[in-house]
N, C-alpha and C. Protein backbone atom coordinates (compact mmCIF):
# COMPACT_ATOMS: atom_id res chain seq x y z
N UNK A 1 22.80 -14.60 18.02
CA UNK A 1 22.20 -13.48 18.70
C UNK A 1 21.35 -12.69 17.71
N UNK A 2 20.51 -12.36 18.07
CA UNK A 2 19.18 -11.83 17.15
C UNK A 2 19.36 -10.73 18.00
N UNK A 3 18.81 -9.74 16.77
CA UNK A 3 18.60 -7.70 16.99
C UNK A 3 17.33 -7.82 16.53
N UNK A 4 16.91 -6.23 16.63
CA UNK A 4 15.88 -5.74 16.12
C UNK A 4 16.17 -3.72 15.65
N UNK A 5 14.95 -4.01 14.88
CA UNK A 5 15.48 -2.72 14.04
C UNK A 5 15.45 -1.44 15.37
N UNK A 6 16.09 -0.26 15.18
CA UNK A 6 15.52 1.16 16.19
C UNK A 6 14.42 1.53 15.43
N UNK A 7 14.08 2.09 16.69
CA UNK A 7 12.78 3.23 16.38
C UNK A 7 12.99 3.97 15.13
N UNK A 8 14.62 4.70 15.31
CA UNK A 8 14.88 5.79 14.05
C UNK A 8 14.66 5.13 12.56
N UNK A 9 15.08 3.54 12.37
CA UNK A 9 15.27 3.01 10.97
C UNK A 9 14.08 2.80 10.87
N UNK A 10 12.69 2.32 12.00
CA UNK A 10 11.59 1.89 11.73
C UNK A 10 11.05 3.60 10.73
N UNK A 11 11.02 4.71 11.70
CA UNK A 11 10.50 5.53 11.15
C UNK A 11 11.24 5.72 9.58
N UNK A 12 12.43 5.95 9.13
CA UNK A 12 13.11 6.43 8.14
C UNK A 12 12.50 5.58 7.03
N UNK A 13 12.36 4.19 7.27
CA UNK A 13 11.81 2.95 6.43
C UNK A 13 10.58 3.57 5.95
N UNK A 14 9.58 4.04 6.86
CA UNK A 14 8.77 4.40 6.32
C UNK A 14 8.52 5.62 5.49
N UNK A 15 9.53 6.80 5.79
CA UNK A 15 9.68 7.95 5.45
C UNK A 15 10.42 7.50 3.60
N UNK A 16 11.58 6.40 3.98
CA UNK A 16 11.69 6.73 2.55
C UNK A 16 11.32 5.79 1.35
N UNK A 17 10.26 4.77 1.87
CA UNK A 17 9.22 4.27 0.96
C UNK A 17 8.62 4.84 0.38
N UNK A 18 7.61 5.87 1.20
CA UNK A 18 6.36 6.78 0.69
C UNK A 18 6.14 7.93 0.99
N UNK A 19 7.01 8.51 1.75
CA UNK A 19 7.16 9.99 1.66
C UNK A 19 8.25 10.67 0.79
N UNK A 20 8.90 11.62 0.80
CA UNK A 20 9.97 12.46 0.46
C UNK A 20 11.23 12.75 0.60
N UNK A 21 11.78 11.90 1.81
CA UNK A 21 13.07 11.41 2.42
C UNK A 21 14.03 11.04 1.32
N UNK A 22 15.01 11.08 1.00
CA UNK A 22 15.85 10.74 0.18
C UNK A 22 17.29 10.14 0.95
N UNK A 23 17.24 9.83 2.19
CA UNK A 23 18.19 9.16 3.02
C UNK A 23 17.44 7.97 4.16
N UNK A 24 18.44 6.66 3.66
CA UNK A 24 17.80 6.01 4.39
C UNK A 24 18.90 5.56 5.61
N UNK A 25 18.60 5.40 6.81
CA UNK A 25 19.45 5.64 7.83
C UNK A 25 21.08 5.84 7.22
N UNK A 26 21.17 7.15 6.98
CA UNK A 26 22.18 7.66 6.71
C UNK A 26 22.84 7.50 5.52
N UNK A 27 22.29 6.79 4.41
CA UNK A 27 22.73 6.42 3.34
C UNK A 27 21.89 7.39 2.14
N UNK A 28 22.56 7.55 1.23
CA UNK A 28 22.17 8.62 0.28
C UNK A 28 22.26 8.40 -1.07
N UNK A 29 21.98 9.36 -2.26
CA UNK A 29 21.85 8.47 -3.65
C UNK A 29 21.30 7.43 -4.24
N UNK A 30 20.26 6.37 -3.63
CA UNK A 30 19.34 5.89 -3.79
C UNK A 30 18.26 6.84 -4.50
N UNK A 31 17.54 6.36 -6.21
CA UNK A 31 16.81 6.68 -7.18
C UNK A 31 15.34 6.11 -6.61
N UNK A 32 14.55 7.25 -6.19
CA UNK A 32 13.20 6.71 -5.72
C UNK A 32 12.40 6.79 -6.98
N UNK A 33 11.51 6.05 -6.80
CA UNK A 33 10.37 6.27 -7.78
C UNK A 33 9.36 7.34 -7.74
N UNK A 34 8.76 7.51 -8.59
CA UNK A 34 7.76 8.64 -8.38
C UNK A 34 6.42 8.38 -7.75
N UNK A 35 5.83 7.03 -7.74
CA UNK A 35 4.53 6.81 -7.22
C UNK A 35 5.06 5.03 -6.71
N UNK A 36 4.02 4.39 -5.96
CA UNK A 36 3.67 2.97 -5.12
C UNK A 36 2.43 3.05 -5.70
N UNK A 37 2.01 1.81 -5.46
CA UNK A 37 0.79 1.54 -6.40
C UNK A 37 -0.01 0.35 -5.24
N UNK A 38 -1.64 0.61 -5.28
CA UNK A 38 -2.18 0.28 -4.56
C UNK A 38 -2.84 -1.08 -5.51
N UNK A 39 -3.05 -2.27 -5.03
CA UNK A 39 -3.17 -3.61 -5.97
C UNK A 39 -4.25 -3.94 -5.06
N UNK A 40 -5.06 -4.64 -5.28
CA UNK A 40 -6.20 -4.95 -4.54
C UNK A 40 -6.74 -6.88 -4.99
N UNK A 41 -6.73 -7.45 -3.96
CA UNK A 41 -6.54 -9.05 -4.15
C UNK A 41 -7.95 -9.72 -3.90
N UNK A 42 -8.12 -10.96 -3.94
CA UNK A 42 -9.12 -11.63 -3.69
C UNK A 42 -8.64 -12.68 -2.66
N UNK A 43 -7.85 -12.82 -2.35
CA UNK A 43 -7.36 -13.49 -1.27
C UNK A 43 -5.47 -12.96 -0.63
N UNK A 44 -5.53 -13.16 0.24
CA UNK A 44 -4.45 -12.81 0.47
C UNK A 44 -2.61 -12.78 0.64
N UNK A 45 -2.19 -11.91 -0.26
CA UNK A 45 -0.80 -12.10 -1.05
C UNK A 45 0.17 -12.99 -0.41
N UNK A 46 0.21 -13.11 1.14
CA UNK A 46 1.28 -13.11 1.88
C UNK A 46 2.34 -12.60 2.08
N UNK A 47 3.27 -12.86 2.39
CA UNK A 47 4.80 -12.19 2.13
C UNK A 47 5.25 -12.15 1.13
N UNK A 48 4.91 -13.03 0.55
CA UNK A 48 5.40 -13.39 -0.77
C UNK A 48 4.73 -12.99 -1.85
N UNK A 49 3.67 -12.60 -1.86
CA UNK A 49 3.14 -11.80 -2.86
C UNK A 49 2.54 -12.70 -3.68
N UNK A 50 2.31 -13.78 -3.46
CA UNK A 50 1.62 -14.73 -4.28
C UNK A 50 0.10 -14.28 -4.43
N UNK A 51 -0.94 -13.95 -3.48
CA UNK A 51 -1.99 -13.85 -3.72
C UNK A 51 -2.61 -13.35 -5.01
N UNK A 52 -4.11 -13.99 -5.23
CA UNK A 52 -4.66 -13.69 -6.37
C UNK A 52 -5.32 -12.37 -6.75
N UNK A 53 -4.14 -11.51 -7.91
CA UNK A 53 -4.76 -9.92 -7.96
C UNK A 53 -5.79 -9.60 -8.67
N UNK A 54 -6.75 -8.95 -8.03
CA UNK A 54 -7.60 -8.38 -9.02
C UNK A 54 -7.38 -7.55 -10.13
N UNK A 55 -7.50 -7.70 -11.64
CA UNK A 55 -6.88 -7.05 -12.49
C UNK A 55 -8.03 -6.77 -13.81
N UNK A 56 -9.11 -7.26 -13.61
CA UNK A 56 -10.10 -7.28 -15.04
C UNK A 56 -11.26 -6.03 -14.81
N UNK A 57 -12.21 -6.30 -15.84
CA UNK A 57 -13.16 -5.37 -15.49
C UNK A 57 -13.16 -4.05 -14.52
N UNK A 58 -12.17 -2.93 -14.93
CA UNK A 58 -12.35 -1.72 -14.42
C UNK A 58 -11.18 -1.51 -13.36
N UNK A 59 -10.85 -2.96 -12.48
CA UNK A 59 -9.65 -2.77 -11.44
C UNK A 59 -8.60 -2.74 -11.93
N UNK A 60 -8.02 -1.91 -11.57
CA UNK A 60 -6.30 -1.27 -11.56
C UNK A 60 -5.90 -1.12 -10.56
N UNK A 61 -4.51 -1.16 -10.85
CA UNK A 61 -3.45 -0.61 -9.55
C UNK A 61 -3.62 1.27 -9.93
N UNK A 62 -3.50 1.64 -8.61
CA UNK A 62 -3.74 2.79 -8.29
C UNK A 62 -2.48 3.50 -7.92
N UNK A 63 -2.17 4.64 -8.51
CA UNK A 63 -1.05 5.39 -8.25
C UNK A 63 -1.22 6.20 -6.77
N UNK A 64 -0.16 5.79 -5.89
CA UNK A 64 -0.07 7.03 -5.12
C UNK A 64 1.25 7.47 -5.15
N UNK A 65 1.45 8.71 -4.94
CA UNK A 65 2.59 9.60 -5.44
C UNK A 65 3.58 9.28 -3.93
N UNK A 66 4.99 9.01 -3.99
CA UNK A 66 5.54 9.15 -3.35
C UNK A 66 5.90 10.25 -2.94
N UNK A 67 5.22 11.08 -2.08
CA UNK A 67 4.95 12.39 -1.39
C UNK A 67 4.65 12.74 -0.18
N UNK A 68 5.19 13.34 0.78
CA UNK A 68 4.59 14.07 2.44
C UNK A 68 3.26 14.40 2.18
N UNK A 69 2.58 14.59 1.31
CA UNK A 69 1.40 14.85 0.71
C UNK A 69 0.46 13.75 0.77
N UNK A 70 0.68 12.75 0.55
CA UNK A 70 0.46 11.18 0.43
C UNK A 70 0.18 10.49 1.88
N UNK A 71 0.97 11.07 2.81
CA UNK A 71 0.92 9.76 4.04
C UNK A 71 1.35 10.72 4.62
N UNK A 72 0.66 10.19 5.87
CA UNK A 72 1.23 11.11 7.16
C UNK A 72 2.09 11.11 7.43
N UNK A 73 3.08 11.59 8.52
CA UNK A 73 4.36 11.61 9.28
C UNK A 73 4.30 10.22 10.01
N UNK A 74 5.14 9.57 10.26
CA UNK A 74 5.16 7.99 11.11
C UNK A 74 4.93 8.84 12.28
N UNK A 75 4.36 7.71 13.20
CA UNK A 75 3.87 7.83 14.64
C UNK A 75 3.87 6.92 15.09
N UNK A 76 4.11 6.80 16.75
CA UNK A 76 4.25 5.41 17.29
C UNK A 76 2.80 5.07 17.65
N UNK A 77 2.54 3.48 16.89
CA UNK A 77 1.84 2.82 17.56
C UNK A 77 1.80 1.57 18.22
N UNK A 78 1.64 1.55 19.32
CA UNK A 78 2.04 0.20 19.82
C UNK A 78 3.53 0.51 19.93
N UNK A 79 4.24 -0.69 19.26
CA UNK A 79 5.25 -0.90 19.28
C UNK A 79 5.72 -1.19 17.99
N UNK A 80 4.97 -0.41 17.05
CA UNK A 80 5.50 0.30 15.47
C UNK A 80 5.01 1.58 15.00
N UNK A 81 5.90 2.00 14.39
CA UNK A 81 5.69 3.34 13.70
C UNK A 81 4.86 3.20 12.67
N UNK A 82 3.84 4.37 12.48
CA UNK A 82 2.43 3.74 11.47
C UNK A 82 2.43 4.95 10.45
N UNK A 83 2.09 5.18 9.58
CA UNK A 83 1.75 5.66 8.25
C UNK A 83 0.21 5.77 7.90
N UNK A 84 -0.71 6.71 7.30
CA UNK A 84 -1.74 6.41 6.55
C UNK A 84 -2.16 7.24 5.69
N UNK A 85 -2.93 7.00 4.80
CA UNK A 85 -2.95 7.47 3.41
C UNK A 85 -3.63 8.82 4.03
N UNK A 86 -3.03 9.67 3.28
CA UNK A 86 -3.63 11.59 3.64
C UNK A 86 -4.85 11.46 3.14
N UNK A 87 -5.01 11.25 1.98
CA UNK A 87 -6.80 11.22 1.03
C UNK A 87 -6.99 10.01 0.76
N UNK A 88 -8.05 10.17 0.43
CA UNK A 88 -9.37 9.04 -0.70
C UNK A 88 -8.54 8.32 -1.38
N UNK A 89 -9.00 7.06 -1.51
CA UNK A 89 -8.07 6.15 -2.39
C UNK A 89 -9.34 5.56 -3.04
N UNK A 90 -9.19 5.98 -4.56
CA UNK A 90 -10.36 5.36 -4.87
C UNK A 90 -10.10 3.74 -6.22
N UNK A 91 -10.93 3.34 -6.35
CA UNK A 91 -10.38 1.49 -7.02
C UNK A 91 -11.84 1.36 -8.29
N UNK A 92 -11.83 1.65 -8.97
CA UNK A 92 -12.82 1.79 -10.33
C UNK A 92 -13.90 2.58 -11.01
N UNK A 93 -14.50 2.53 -11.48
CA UNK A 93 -15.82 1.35 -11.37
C UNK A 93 -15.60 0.37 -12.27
N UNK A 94 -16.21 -0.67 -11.50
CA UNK A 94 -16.10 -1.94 -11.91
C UNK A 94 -16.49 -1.44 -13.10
N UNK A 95 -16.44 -2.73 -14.46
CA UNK A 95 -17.31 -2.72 -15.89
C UNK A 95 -17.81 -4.22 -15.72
N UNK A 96 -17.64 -4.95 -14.70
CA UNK A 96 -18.54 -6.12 -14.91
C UNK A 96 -17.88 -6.76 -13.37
N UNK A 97 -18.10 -8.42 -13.20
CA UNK A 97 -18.01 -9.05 -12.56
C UNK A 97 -16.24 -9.14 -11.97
N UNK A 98 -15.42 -8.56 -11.14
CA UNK A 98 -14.62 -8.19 -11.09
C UNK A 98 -14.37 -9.22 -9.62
N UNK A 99 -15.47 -9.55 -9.04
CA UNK A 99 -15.38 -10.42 -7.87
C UNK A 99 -14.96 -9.90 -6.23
N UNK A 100 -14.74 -10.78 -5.43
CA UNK A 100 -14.43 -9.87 -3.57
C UNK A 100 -13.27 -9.39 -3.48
N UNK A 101 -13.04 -8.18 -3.72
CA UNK A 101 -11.93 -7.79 -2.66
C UNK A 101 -11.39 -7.98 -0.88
N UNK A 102 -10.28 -9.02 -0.70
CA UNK A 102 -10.53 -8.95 0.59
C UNK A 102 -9.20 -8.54 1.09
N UNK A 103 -8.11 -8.17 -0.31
CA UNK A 103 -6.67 -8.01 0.70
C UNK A 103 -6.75 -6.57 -0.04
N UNK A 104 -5.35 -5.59 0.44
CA UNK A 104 -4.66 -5.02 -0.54
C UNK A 104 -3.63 -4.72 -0.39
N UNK A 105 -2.95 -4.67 -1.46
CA UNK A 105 -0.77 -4.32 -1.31
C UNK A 105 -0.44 -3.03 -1.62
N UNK A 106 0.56 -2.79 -1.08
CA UNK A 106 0.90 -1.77 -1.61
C UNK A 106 2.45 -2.15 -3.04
N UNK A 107 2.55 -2.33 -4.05
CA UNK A 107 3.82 -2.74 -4.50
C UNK A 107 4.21 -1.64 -5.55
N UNK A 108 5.47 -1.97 -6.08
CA UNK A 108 6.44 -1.31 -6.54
C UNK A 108 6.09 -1.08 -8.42
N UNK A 109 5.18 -1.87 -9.08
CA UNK A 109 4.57 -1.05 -10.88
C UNK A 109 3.51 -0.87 -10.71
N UNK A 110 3.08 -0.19 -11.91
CA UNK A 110 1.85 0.30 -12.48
C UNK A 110 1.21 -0.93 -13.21
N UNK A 111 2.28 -2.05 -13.22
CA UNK A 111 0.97 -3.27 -13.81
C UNK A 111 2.02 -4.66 -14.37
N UNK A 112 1.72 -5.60 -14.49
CA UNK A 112 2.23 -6.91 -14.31
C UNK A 112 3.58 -7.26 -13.45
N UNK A 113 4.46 -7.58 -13.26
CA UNK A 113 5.51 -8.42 -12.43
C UNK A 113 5.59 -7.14 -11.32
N UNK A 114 5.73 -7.22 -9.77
CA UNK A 114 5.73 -6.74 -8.59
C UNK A 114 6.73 -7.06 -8.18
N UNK A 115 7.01 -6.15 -7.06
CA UNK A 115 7.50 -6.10 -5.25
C UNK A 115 6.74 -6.25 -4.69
N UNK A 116 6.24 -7.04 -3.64
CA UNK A 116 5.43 -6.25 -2.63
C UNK A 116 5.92 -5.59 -1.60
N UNK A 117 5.29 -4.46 -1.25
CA UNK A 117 5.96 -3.62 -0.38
C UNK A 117 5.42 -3.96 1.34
N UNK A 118 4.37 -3.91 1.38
CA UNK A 118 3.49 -4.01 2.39
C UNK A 118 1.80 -4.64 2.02
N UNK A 119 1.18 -5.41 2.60
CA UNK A 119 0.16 -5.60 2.45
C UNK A 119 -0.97 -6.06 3.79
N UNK A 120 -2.29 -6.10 3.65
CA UNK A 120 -3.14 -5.98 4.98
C UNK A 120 -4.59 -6.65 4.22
N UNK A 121 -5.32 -6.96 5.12
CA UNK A 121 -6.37 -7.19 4.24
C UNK A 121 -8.00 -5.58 4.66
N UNK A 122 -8.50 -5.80 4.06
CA UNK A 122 -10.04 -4.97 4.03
C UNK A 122 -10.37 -5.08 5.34
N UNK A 123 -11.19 -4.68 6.35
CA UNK A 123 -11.56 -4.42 7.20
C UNK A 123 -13.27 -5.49 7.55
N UNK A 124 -13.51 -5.35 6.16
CA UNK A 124 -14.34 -5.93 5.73
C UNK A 124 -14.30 -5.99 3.85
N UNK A 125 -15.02 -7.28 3.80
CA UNK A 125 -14.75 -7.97 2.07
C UNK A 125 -15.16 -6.61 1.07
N UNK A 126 -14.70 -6.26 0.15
CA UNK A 126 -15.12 -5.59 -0.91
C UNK A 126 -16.13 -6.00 -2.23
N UNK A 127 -17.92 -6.31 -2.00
CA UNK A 127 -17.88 -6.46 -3.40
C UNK A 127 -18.01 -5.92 -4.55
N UNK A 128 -16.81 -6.32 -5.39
CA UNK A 128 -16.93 -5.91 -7.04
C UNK A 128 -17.33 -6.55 -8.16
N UNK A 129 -18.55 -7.40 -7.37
CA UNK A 129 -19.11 -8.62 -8.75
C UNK A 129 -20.08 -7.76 -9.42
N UNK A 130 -20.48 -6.75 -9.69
CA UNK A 130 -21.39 -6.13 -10.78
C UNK A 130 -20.73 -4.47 -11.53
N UNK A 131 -21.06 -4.50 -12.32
CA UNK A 131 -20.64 -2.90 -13.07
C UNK A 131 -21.41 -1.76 -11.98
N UNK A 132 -20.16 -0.71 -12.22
CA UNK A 132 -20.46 0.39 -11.60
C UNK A 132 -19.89 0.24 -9.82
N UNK A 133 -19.25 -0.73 -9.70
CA UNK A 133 -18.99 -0.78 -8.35
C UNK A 133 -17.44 0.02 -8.22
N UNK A 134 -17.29 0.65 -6.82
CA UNK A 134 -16.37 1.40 -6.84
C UNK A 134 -15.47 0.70 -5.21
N UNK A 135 -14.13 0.57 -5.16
CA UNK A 135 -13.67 0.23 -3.77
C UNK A 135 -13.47 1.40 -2.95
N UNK A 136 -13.53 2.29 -1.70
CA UNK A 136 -13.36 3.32 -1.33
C UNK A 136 -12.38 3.42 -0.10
N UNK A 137 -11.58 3.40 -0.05
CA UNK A 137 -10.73 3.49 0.88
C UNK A 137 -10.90 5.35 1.86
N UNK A 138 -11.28 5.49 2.73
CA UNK A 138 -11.20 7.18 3.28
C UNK A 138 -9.55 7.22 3.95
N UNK A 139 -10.09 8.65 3.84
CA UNK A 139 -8.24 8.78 4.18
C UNK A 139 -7.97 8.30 5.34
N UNK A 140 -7.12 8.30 6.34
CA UNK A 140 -6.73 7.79 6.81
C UNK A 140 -7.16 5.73 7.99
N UNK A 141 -7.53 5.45 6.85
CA UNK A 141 -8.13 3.76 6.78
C UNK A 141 -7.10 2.95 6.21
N UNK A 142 -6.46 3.58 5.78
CA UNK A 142 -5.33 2.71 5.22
C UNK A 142 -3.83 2.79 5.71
N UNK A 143 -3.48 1.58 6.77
CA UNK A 143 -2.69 1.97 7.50
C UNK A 143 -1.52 1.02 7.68
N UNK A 144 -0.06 1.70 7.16
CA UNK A 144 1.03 0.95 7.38
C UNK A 144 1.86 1.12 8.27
N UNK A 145 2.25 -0.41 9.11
CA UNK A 145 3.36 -0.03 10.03
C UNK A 145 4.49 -1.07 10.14
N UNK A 146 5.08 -0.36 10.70
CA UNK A 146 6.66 -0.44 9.81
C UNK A 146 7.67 -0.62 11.50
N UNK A 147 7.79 -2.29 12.03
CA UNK A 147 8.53 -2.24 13.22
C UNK A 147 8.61 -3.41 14.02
């Protein structure tokens, strides 16, 4: 017999990933981190997080602060509770040939071995094959759901 999660754990999941929540359906004392980090791919990670990350010329993983400040309140969409980034998420400038952005993750360091937490791809491809290129995410374009 197969379940599925409630509404309440869908929302809390998301509340205590990337917001300020410090209880996750009813459980407490869990050590959150201070920031999630935005990774940006050239093809896409899967579940598994295999995909190829962009990491040279100017791209970094990007800090966002695990904060109510950070992401909206969950809301139902569809038939999941959704999340999206409060501000600007910004991804360099390139310093050279850095290549297409077409996925991005959200995972758990600031730089080599990961979690992945969640990931989606671009809306459309990102290119970062020349210096001075920047990825721009606007606030609320970046959208996780959790259900």
């Amino acid at each position: 017999m197969a379940g599925s999660k409630s509404d309440a754990l869908e929302a809390d999941i998301l509340n205590f990933l990337y917001r300020t929540a410090t209880t996750l359906a009813g459980a407490t004392g869990a050590t959150k981190p201070a920031n999630r980090w935005l990774a940006t791919f050239s093809a896409d990670p899967t579940d598994a997080g295999s995909g190829a990350e962009i990491t040279t010329f100017g791209v970094a993983r990007v800090a966002i602060p695990v904060a109510d400040a950070s992401w909206s309140a969950p809301a139902v969409n569809g038939t999941n509770y959704r999340i999206t980034n409060a501000s600007q998420i910004s991804v360099g400038p390139t310093t050279g040939n850095a290549g297409i952005a077409t996925h991005w993750g959200l995972v758990t360091s600031a730089s080599g071995a990961f979690t992945l937490l969640h990931h989606g791809n671009f809306d459309t491809s990102v290119d970062l094959s020349a210096s001075g290129r920047t990825l721009t995410i606007a606030a609320g374009a970046l959208a996780i759901d959790e259900g």
